[in-house]
Protein backbone atom coordinates (compact mmCIF):
# COMPACT_ATOMS: atom_id res chain seq x y z
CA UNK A 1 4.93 20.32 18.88
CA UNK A 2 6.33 23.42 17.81
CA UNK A 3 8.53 25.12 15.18
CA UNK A 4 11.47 25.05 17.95
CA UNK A 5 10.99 20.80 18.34
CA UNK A 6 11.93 21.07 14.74
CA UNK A 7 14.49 23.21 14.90
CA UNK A 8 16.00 21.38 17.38
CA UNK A 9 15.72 18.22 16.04
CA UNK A 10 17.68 19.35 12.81
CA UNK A 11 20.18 20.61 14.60
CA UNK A 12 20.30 16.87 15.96
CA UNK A 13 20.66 15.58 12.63
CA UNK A 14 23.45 18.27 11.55
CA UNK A 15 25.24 17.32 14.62
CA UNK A 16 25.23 13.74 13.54
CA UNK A 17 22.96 12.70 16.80
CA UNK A 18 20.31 11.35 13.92
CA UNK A 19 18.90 8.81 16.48
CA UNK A 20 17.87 11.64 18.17
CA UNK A 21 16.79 13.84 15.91
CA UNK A 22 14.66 10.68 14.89
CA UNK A 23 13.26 10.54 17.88
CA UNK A 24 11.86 13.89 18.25
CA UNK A 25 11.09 14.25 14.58
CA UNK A 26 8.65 11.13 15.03
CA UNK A 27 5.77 12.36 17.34
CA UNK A 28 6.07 16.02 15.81
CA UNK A 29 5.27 14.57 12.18
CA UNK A 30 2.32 12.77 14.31
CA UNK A 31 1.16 16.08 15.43
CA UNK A 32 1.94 17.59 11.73
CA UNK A 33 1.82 14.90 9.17
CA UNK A 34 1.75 17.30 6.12
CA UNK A 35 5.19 19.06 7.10
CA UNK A 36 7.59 18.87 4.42
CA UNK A 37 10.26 20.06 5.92
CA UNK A 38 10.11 17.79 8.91
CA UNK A 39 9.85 14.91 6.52
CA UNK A 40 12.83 15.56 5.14
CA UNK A 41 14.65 15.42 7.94
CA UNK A 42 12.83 12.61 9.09
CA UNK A 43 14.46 10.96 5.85
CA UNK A 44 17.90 12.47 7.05
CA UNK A 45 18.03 10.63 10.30
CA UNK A 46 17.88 7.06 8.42
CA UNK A 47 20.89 5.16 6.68
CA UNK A 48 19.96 3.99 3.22
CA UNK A 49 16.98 1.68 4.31
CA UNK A 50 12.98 1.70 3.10
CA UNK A 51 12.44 3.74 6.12
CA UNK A 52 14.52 6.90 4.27
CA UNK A 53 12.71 6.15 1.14
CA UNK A 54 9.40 6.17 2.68
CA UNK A 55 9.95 9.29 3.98
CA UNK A 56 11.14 11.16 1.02
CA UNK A 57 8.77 9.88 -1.01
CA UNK A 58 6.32 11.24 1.29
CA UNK A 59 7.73 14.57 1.46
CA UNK A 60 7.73 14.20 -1.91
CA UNK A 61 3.63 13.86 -1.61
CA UNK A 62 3.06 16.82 0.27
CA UNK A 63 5.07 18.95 -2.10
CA UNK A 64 3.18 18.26 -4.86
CA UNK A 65 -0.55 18.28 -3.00
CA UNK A 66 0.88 21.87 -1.60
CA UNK A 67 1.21 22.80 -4.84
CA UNK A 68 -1.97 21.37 -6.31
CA UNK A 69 -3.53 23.39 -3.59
CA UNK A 70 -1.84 26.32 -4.55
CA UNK A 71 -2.78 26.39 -7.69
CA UNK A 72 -6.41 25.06 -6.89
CA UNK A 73 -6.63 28.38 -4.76
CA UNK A 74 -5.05 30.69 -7.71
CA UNK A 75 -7.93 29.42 -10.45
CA UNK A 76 -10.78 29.91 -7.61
CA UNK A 77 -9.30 33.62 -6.91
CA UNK A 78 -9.31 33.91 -11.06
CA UNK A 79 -12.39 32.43 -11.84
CA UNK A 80 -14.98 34.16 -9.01
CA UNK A 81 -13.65 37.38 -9.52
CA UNK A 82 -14.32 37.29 -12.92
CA UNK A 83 -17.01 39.80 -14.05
CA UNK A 84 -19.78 37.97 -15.50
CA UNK A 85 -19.97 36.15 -12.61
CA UNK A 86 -20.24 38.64 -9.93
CA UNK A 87 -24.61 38.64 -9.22
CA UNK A 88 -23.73 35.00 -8.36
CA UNK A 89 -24.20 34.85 -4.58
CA UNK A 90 -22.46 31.46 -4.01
CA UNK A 91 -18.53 31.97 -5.62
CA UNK A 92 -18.27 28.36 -4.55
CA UNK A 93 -21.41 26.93 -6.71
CA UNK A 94 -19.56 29.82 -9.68
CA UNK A 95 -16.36 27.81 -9.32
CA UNK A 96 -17.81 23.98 -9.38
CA UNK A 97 -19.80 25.27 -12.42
CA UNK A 98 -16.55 25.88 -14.46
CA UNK A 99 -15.00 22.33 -13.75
């Protein structure tokens, strides 16, 4: 699945054809479980039902591990480029050490 499956299948769901949309959202979000974006228009192509809440909760879940990652990756760049640590040949070991 591709960027252009998604694009497509929004389109779908902006058309009002959400059955559709649904339908190719569903195996691309097997293929790429952590997409927000597809997620949310996964959640789009549903009425109010437990389905659409699923899914934006879900969404929801990604955004914030995305972030968490995010930020996980700005302390590692901080922390092993910091200068007393630099004769360390392992930044990973550096970075576990400061947890």
């Amino acid at each position: 699945m591709d960027d252009e499956t998604l694009q497509q299948a929004i389109q779908l769901s902006k058309d009002g054809r959400k059955l559709d949309a649904r339908k190719l959202l569903r195996p691309f979000l097997e293929v790429d479980p952590e997409n927000e974006k597809a997620w949310l228009w996964y959640a789009n192509s549903f009425d109010l039902t437990d389905e659409k809440l699923k899914a934006c909760k879900t969404a929801w879940f990604i955004a914030q591990v995305q972030k968490w990652r995010s930020k996980g990756l700005e302390f590692y760049n901080h922390s092993c480029n910091h200068q007393n640590w630099k004769h360390l040949k392992n930044p990973i070991i550096c970075c576990e050490l400061t947890k």
